[in-house]
Protein backbone atom coordinates (compact mmCIF):
# COMPACT_ATOMS: atom_id res chain seq x y z
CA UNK A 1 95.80 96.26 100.12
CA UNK A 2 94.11 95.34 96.54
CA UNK A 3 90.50 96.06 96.43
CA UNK A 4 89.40 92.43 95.74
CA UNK A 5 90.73 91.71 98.96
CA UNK A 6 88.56 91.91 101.93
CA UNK A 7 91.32 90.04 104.16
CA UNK A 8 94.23 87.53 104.19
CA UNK A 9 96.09 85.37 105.99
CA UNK A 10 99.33 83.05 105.68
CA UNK A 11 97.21 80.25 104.08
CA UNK A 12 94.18 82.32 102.71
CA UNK A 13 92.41 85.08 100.76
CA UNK A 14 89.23 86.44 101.13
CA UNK A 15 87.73 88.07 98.13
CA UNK A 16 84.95 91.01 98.47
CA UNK A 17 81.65 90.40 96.97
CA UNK A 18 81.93 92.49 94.56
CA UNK A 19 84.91 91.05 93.44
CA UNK A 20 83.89 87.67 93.32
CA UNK A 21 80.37 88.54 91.69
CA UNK A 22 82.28 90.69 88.93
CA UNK A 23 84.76 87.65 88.82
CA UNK A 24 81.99 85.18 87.87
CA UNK A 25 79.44 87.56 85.78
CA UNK A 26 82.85 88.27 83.16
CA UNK A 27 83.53 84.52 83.46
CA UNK A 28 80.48 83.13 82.45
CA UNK A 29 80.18 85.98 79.72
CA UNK A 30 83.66 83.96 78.44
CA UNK A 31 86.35 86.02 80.07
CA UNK A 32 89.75 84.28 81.09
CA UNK A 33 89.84 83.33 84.77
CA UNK A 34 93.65 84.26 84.84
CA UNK A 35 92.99 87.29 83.34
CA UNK A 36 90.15 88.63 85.01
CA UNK A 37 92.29 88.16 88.85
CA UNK A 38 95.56 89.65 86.96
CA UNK A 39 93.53 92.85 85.92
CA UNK A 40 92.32 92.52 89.43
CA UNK A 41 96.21 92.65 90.59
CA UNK A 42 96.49 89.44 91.35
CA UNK A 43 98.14 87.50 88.60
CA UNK A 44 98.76 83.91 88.58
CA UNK A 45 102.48 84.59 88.70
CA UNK A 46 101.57 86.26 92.47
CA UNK A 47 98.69 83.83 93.71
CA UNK A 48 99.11 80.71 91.87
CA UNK A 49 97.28 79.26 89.09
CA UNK A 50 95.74 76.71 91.39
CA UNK A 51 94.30 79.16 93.76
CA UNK A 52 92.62 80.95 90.41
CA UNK A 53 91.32 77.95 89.42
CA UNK A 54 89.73 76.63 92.50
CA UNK A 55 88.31 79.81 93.66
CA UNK A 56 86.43 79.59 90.09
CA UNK A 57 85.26 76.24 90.78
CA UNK A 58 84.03 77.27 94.25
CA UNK A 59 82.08 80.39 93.18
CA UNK A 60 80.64 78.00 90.08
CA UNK A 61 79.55 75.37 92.90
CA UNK A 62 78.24 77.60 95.44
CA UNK A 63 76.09 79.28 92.88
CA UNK A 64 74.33 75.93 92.02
């Protein structure tokens, strides 16, 4: 139901595009990976830490 969201399941979340291209543009202009999915709605206190962090490394990978 958050907008970042484009669909879930029990083991996974799928993020929108626009979420995850907003998601990496404020983290490589230095913004907090934690904070960026909490102002999102989707703290690390709700998703994990983990997830936060791998999604990050993901997007960073995938973008080459």
């Amino acid at each position: 139901s958050l907008p970042a969201v484009k669909r879930a399941t029990t083991t996974r979340i799928y993020y929108t595009d626009e979420f995850r291209n907003d998601c990496m543009r404020r983290y490589r202009a230095g913004g907090s990976p934690a904070r960026i999915f909490a102002e999102a709605g989707m703290g690390s206190d709700l998703i994990g830490y983990k997830r936060i962090e791998r999604c990050i490394a993901r997007w960073k990978k995938d973008e080459g």
